[in-house]
Structures are given as C-alpha cells and as structure tokens.
N, C-alpha and C. Protein backbone atom coordinates (compact mmCIF):
# COMPACT_ATOMS: atom_id res chain seq x y z
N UNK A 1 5.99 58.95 -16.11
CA UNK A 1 5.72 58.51 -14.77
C UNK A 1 5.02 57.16 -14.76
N UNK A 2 4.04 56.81 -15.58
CA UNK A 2 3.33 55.69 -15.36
C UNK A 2 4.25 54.34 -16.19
N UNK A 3 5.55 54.55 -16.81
CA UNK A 3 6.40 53.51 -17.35
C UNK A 3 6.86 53.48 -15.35
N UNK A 4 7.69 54.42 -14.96
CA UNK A 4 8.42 53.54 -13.53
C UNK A 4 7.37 53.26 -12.76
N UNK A 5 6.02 53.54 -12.70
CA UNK A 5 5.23 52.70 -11.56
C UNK A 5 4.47 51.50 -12.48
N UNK A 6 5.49 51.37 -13.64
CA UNK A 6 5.18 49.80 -13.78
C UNK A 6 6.13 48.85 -13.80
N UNK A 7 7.24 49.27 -13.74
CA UNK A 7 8.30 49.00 -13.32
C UNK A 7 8.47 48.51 -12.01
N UNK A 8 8.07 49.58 -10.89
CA UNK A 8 8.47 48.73 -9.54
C UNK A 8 7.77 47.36 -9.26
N UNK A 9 6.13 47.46 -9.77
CA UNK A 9 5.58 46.52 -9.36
C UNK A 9 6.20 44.92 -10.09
N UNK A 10 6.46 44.94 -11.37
CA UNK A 10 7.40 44.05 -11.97
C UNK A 10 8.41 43.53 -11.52
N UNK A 11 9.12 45.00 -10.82
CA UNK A 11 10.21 44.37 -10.27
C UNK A 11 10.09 43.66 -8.79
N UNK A 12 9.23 44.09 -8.14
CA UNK A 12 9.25 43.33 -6.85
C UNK A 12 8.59 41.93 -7.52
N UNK A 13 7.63 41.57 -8.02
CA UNK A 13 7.67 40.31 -8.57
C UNK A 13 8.60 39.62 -8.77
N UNK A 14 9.32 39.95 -9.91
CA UNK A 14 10.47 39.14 -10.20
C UNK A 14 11.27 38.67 -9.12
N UNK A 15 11.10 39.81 -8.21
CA UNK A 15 12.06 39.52 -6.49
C UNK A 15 11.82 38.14 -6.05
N UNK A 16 10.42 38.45 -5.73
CA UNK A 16 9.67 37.70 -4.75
C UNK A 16 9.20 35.96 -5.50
N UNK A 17 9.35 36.87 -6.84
CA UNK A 17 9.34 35.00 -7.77
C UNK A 17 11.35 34.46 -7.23
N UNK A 18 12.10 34.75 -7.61
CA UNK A 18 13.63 34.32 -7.58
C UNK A 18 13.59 34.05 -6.31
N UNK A 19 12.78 34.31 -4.92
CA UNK A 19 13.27 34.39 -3.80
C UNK A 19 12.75 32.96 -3.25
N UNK A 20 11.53 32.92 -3.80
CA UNK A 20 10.13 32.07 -3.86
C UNK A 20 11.20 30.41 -4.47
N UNK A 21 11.71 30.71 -5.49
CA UNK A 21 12.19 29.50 -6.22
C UNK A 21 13.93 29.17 -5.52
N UNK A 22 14.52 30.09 -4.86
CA UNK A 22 15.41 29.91 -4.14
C UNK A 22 15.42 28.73 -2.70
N UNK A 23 13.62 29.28 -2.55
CA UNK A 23 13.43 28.19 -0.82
C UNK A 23 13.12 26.76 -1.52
N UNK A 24 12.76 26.91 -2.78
CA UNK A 24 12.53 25.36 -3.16
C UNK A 24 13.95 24.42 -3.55
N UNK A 25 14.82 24.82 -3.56
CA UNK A 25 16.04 23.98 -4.14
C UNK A 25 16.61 23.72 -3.28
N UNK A 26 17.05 22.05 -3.23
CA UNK A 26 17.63 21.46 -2.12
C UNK A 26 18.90 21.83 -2.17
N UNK A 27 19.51 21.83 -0.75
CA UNK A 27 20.25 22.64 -0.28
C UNK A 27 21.74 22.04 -0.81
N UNK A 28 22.18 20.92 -1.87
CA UNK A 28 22.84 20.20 -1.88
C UNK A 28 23.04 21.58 -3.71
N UNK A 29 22.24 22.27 -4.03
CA UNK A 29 22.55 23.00 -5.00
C UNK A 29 22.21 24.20 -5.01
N UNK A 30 22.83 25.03 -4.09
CA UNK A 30 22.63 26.46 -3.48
C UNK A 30 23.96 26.75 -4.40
N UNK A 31 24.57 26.33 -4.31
CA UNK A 31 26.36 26.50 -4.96
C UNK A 31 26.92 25.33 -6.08
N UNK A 32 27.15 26.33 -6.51
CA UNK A 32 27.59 25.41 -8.51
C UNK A 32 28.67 25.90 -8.15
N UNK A 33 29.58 24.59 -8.24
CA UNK A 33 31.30 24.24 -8.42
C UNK A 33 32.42 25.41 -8.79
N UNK A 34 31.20 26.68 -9.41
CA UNK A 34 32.31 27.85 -9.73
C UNK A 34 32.16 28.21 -8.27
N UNK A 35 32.62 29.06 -7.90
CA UNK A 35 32.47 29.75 -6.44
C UNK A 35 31.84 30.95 -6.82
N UNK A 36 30.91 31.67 -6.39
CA UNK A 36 30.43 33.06 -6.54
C UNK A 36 29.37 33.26 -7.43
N UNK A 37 29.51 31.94 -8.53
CA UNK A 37 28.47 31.84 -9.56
C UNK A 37 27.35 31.17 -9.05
N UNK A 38 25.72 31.51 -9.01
CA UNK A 38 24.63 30.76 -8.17
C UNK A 38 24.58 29.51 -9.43
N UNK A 39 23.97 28.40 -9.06
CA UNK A 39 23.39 27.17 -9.63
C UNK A 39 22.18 28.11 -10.07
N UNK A 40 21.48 27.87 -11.19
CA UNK A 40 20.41 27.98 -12.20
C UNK A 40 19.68 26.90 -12.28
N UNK A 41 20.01 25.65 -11.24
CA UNK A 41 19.00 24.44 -11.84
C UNK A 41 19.86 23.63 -12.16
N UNK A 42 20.83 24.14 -13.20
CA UNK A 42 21.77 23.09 -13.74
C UNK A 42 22.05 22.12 -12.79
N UNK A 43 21.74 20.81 -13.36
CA UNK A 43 22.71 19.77 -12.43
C UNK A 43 24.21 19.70 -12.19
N UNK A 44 24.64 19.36 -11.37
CA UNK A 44 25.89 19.21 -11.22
C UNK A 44 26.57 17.90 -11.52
N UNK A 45 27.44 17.98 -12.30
CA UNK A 45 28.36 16.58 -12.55
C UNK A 45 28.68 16.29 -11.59
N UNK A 46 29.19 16.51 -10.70
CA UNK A 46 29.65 15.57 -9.01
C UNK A 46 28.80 15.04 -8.27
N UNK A 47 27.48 15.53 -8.10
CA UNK A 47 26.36 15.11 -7.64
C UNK A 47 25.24 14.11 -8.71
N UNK A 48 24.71 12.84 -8.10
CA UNK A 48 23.68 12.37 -8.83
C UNK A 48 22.67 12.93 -9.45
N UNK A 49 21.84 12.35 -10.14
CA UNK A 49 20.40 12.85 -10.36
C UNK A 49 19.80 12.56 -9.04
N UNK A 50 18.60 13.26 -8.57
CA UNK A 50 18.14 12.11 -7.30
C UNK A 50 17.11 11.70 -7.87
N UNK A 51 16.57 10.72 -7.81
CA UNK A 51 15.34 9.21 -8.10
C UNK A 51 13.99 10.25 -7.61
N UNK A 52 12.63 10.32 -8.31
CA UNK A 52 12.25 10.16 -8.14
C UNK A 52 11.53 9.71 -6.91
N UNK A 53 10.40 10.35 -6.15
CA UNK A 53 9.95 9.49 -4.89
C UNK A 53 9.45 8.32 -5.01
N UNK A 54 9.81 7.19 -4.45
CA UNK A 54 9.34 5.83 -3.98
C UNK A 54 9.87 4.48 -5.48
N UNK A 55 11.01 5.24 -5.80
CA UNK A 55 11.76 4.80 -6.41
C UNK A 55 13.19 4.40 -6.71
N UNK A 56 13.87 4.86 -5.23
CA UNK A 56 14.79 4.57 -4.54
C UNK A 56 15.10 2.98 -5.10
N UNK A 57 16.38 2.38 -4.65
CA UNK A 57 16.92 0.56 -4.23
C UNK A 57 15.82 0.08 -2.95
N UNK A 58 15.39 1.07 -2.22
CA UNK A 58 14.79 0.55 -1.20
C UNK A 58 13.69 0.32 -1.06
N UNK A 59 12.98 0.78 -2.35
CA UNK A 59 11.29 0.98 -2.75
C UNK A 59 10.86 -0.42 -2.76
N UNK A 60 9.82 -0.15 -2.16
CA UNK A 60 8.85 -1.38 -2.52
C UNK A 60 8.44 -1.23 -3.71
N UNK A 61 7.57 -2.21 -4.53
CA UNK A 61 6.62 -2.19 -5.85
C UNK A 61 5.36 -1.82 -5.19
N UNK A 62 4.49 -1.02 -5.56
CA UNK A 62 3.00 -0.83 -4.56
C UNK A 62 1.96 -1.93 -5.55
N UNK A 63 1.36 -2.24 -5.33
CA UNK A 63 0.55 -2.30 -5.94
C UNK A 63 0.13 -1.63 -7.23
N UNK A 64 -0.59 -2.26 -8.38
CA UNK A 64 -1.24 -1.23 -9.45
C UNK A 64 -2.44 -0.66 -8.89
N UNK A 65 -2.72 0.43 -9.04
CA UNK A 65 -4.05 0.97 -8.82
C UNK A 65 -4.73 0.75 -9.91
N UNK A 66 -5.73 -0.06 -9.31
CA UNK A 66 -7.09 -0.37 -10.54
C UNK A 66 -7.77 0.89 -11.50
N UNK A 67 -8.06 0.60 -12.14
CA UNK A 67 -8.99 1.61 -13.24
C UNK A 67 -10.08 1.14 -13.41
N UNK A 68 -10.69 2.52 -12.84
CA UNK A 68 -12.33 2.22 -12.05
C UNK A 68 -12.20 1.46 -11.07
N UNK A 69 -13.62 1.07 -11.05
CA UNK A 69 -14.30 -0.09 -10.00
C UNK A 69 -13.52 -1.12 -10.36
N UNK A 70 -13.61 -2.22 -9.35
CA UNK A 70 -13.11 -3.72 -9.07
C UNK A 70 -14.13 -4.53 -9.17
N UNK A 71 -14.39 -5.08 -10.04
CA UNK A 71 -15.19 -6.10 -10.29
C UNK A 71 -15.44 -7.26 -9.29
N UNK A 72 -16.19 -6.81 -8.19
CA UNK A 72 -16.60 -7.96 -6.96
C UNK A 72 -16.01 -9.37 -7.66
N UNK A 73 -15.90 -9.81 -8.80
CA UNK A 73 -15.65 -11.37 -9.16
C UNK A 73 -14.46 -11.64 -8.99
N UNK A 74 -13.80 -10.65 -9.41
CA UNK A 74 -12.57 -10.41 -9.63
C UNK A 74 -11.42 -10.95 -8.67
N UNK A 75 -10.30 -11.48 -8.53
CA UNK A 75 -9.16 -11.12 -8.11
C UNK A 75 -8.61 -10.54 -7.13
N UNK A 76 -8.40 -9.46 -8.09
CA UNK A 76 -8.54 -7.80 -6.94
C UNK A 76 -9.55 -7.90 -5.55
N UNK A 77 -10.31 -8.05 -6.46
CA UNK A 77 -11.56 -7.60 -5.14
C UNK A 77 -11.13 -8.97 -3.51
N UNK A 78 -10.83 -9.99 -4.29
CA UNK A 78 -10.62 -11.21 -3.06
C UNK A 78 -8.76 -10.40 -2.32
N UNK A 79 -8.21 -9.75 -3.29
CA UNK A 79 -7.16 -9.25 -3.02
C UNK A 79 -7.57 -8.12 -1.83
N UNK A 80 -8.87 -7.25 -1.82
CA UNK A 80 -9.22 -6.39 -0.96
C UNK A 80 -9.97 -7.20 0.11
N UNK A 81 -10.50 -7.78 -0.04
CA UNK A 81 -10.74 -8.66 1.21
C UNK A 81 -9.55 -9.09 2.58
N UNK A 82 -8.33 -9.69 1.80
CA UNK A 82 -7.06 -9.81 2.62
C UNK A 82 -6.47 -8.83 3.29
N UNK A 83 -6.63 -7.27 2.08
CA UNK A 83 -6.18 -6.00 3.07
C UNK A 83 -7.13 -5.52 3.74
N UNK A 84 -8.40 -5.58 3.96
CA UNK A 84 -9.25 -5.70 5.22
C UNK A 84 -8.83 -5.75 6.05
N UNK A 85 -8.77 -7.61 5.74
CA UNK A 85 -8.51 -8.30 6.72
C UNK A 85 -7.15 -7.58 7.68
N UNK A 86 -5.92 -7.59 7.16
CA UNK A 86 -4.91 -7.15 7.45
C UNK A 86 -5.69 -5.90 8.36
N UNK A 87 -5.87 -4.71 8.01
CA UNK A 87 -5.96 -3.80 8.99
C UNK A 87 -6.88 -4.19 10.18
N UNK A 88 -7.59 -4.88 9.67
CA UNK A 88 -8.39 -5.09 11.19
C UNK A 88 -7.57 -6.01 12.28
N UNK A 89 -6.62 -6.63 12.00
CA UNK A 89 -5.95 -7.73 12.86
C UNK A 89 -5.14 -6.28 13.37
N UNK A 90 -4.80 -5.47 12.52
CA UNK A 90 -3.58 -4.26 13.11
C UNK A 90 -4.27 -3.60 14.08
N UNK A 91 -5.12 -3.77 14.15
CA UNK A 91 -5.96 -2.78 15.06
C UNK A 91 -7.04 -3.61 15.90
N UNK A 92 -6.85 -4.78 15.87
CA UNK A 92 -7.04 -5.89 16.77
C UNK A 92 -8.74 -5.75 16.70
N UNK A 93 -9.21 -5.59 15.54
CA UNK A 93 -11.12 -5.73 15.66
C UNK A 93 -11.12 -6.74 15.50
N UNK A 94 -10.94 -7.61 16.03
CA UNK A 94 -10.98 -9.28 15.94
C UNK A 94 -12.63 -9.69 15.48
N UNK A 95 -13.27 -9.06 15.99
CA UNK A 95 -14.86 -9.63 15.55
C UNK A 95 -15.53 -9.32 14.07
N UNK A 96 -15.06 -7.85 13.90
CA UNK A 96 -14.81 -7.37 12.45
C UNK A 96 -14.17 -8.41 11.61
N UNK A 97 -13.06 -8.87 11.79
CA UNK A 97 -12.15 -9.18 11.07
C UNK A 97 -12.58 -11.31 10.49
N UNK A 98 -13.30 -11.57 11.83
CA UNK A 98 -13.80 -12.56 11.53
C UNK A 98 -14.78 -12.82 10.93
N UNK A 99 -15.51 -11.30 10.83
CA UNK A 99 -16.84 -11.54 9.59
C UNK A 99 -16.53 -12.27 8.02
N UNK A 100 -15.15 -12.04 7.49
CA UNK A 100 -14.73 -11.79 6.56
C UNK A 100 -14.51 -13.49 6.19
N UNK A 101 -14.58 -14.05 7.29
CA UNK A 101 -14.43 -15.40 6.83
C UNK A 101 -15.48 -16.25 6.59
N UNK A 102 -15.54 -17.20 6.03
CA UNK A 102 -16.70 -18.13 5.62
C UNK A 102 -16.90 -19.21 6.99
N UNK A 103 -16.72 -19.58 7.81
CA UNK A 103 -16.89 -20.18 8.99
C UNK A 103 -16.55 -19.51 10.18
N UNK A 104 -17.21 -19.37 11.03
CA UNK A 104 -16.75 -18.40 12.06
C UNK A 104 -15.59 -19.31 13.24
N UNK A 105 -15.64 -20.77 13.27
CA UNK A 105 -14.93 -21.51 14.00
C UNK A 105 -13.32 -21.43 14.23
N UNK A 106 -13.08 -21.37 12.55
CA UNK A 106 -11.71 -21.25 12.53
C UNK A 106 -10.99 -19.64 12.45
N UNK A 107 -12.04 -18.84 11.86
CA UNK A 107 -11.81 -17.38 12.34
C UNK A 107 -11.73 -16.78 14.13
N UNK A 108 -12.40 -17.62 14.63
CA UNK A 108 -11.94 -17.60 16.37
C UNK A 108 -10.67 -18.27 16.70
N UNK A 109 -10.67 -19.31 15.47
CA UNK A 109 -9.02 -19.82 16.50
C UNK A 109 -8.04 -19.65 15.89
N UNK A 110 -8.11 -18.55 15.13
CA UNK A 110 -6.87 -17.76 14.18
C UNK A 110 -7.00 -16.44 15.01
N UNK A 111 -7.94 -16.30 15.17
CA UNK A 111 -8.08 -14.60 15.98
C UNK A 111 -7.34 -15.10 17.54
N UNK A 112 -7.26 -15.87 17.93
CA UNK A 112 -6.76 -16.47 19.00
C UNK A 112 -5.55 -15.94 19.38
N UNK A 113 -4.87 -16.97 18.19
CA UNK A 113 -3.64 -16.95 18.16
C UNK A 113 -3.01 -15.55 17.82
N UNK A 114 -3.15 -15.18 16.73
CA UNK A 114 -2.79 -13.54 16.54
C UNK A 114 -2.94 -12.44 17.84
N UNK A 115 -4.26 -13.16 18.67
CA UNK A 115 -4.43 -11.88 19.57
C UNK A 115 -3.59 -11.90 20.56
N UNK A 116 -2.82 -13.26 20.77
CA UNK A 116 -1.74 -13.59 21.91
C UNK A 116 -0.36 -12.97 21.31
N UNK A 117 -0.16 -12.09 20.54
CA UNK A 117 0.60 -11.32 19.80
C UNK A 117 0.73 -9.94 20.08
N UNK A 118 1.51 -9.02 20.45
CA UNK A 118 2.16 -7.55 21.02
C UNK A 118 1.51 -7.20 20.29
N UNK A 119 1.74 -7.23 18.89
CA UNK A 119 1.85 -6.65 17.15
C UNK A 119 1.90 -7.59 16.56
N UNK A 120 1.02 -7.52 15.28
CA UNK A 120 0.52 -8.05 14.19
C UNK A 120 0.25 -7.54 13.33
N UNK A 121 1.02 -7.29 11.94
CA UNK A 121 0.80 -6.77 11.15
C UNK A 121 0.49 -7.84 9.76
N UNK A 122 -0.12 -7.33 8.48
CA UNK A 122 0.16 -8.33 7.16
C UNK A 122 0.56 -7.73 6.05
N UNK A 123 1.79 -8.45 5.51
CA UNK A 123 1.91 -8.02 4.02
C UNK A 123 1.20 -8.77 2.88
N UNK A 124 1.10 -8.05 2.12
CA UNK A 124 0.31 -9.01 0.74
C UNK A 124 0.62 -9.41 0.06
N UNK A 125 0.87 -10.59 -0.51
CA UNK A 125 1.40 -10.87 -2.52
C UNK A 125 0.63 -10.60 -3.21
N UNK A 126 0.45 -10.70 -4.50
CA UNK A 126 -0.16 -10.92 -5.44
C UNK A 126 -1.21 -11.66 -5.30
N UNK A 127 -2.10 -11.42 -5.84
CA UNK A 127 -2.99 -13.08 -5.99
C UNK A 127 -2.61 -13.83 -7.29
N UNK A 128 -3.20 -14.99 -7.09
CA UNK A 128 -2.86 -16.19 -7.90
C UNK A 128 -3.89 -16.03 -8.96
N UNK A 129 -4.05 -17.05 -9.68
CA UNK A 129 -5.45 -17.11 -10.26
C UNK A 129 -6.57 -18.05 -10.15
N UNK A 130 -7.73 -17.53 -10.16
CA UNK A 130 -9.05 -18.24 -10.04
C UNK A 130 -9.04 -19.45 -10.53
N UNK A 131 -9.34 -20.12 -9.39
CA UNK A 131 -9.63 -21.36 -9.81
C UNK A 131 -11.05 -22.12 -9.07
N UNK A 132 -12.02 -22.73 -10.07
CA UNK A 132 -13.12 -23.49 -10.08
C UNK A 132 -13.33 -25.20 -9.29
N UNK A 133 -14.00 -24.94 -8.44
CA UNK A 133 -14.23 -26.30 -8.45
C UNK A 133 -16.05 -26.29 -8.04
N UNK A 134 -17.08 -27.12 -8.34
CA UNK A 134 -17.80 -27.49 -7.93
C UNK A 134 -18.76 -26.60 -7.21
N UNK A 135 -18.84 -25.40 -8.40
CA UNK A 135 -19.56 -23.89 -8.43
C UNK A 135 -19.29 -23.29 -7.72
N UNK A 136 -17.92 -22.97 -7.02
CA UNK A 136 -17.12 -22.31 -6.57
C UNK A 136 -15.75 -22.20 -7.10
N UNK A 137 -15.59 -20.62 -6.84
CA UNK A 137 -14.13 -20.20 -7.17
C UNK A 137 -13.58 -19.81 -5.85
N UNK A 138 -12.02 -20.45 -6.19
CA UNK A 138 -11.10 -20.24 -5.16
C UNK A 138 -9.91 -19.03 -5.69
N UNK A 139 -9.25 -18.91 -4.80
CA UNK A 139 -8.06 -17.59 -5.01
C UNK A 139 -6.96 -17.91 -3.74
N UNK A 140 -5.85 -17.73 -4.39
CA UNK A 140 -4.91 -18.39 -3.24
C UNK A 140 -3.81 -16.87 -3.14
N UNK A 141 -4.14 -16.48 -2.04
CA UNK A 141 -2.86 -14.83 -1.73
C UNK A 141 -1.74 -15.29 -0.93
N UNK A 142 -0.57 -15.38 -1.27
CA UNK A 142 0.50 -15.20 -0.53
C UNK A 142 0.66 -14.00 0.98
N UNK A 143 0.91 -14.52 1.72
CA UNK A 143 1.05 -13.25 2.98
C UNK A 143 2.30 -13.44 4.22
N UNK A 144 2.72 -12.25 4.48
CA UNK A 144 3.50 -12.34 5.89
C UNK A 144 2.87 -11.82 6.54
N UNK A 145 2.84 -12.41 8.23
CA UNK A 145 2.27 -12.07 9.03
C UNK A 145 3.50 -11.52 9.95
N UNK A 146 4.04 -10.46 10.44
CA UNK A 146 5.10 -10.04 11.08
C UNK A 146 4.52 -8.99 12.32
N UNK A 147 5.45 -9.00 13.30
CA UNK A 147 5.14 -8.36 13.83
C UNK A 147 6.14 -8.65 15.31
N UNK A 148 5.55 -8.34 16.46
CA UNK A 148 6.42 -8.47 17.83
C UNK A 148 5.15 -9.88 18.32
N UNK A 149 6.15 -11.04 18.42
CA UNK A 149 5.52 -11.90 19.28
C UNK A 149 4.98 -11.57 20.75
N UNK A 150 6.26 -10.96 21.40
CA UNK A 150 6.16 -10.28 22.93
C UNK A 150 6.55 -8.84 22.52
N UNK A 151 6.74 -7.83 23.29
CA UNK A 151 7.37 -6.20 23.07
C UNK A 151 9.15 -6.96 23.13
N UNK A 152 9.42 -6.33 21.92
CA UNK A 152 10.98 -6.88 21.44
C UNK A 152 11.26 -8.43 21.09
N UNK A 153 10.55 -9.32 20.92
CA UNK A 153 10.40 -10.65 19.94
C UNK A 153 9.69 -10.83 18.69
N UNK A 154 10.52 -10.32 17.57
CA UNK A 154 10.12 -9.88 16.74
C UNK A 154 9.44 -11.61 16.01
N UNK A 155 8.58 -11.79 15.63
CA UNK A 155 8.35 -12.79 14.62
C UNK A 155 8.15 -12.35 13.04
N UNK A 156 7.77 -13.41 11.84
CA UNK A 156 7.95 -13.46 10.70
C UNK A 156 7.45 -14.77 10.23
N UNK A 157 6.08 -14.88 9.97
CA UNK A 157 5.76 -15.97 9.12
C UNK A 157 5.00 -16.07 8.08
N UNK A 158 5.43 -16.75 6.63
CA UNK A 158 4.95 -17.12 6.11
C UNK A 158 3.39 -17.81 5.72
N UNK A 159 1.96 -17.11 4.78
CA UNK A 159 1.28 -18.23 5.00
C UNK A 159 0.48 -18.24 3.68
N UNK A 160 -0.59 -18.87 3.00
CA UNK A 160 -1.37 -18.75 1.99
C UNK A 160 -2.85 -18.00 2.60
N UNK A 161 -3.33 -17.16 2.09
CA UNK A 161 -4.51 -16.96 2.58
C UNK A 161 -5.49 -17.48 1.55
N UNK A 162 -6.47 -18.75 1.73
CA UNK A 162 -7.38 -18.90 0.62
C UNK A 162 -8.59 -18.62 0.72
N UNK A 163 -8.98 -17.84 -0.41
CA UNK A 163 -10.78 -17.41 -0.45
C UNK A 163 -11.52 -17.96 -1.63
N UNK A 164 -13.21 -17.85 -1.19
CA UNK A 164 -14.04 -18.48 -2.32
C UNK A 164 -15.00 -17.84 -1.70
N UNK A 165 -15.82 -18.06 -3.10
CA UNK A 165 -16.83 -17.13 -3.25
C UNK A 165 -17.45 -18.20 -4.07
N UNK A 166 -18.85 -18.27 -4.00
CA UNK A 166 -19.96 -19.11 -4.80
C UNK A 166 -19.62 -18.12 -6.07
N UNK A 167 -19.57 -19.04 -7.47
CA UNK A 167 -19.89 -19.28 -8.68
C UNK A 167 -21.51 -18.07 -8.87
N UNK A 168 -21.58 -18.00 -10.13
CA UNK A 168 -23.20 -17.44 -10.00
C UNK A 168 -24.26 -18.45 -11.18
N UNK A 169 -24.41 -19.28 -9.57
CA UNK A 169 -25.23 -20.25 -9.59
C UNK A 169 -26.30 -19.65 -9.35
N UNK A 170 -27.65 -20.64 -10.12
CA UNK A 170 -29.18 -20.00 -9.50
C UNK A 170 -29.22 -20.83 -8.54
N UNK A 171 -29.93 -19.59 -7.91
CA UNK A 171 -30.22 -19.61 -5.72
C UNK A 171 -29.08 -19.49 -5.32
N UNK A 172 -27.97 -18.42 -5.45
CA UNK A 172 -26.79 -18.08 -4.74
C UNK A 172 -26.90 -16.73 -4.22
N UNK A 173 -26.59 -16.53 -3.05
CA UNK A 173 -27.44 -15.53 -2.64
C UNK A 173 -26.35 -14.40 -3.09
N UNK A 174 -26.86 -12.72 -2.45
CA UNK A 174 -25.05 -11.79 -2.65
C UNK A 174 -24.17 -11.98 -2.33
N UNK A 175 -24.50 -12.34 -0.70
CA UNK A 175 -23.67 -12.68 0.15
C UNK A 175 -22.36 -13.95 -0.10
N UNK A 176 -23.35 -14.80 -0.71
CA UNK A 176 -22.03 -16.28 -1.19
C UNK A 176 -21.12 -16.07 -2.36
N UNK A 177 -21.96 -14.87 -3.11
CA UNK A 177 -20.68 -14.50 -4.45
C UNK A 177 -19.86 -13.45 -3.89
N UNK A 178 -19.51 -13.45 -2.53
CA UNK A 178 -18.56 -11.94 -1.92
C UNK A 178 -17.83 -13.29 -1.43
N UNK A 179 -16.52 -12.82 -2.17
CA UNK A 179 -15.12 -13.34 -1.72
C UNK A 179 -15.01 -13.49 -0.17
N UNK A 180 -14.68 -14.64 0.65
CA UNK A 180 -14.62 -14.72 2.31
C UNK A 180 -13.00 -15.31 2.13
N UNK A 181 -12.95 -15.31 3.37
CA UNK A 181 -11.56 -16.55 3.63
C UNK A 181 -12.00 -17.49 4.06
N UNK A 182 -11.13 -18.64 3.39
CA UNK A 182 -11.88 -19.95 3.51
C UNK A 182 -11.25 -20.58 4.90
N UNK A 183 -9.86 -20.43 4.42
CA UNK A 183 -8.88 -20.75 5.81
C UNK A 183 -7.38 -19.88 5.45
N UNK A 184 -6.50 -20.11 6.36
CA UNK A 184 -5.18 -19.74 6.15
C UNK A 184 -3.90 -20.84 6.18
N UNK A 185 -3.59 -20.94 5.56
CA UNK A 185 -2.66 -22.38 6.11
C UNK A 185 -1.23 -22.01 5.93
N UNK A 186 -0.63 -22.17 7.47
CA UNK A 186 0.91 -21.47 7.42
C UNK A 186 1.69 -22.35 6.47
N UNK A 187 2.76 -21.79 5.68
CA UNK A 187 4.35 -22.18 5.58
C UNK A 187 4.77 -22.63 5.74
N UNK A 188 5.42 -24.10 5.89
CA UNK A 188 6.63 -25.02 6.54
C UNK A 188 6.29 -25.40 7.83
C-alpha cells in the first residue's frame, strides 16, 4: 500500500511538471513536422533559431554597464551628466536641467528653445576622450535631439554636447571637479 501512495503523488507531479513546461513553449512549436508526434524541444529545421532578446537586426548596442562605481573623473561619469540632462528636457524640468550647466545664461537660452518644442527627446554617443587645457578637462558627446517640433512635425538634429570639469587643482572646490555642460553646439 505505501509503494501506490507514492506513486500517485509522483505521478501528479510529473503531470503538473509536463503541463507547467507545455504553457512555456512558443506556440510556433506545439507540433513537430511528424503529425501526432509532440515537439520535445527539438528545434525544427523549417523554423529559425530565434535571437536572443535585444539582439535582433533591429537592436540597438546599449551601452556597457560599468563595473562598480564611475569614477566622478571619468568619462562615463560626464557621459551621465548628458543622460540627466536628457531626461530632464523629456520631462521638461527645465530649471533642474539647467543646474547641470556651467553658466546659467546659455542654459536659459537652450532651455528656450527646446521648450518651444511638443517633444524633446536625446540620444547619446559615446564620449570622446578627455582632453586638457589650462587645468581643465574637456569631453566632447555626440547627441540627437529628436522629437515633434509641433504635434506631428517630427524634427531630428544633430549636436556636440561639451563638458568640463576643473582639473584637481589646489583651491578647486567639489563642485568645479563635477563634470557641467559647457555649451552645446548644433551640426551643420
């Protein structure tokens, strides 16, 4: 008696596992090319492999995700400054967004212009590399600024975003070694 009441419980497992792994398989391999015979997993020769997620022809490259912290001096870090920047223009904190710059003059008359915009979004490039002048480092980011000029006028432009950050000079305060935007200067 105690072999079949270990039996049933086994067996409804096994059920409820096969039934369990049945809802997971896309529906493109419910049926293997024999008729009557179920697919096991096996791939099918008529059908592709499918890719991986976000690895499609249509994928973007994401970014690398850093390991660890970002070294405020760094690159990167002037690289996180730009995607800041970017979300706050998406979400129109214009006053936020102008902290980020090193003069507040020309951060008002960039916030200007963007804000006379439906939608505004930014994509990012890469950054370039650091470059020195006169106890400051500069960083030059590639960006599109896209979005709806009016609701249904779509725009697309090109621009450099450049930042600097004080060198670590003595008497430089925290504040001057944190990457700002210096200016933006469009494309063509």
């Amino acid at each position: 008696m105690t072999r079949d009441v270990m039996k049933a419980p086994a067996a409804a497992i096994l059920a409820v596992t096969l039934a369990m792994s049945a809802c997971n398989r896309p529906a493109d391999q419910n049926v293997s090319s024999n008729a009557g015979t179920p697919n096991l997993g096996v791939a099918n020769e008529a059908s592709p492999p499918v890719p991986p997620p976000a690895t499609g022809p249509d994928a973007r490259t994401p970014l690398s995700e850093p390991q660890g912290a970002i070294d405020p001096k760094s690159v990167e870090a002037a690289g996180q400054v730009v995607q800041s920047y970017g979300a706050l223009i998406e979400q129109k904190r214009w006053r936020e967004a102008a902290a980020l710059w090193s003069n507040p003059a020309p951060a008002g008359s960039f916030a200007s212009a963007l804000g006379s915009y439906a939608e505004a979004h930014l994509e990012i490039g890469n950054p370039g590399e650091a470059e020195g002048a006169a106890g400051s480092i500069y960083v030059t980011i590639p960006v599109i600024f896209y979005g709806d000029a009016k609701p249904g006028e779509p725009f697309r432009r090109s621009a450099d975003v450049i930042l600097r950050r004080v060198n670590d000079v003595p008497g430089s305060t925290e504040a001057q070694r944190r990457w700002r935007i210096e200016r933006i200067d469009w494309a063509g």
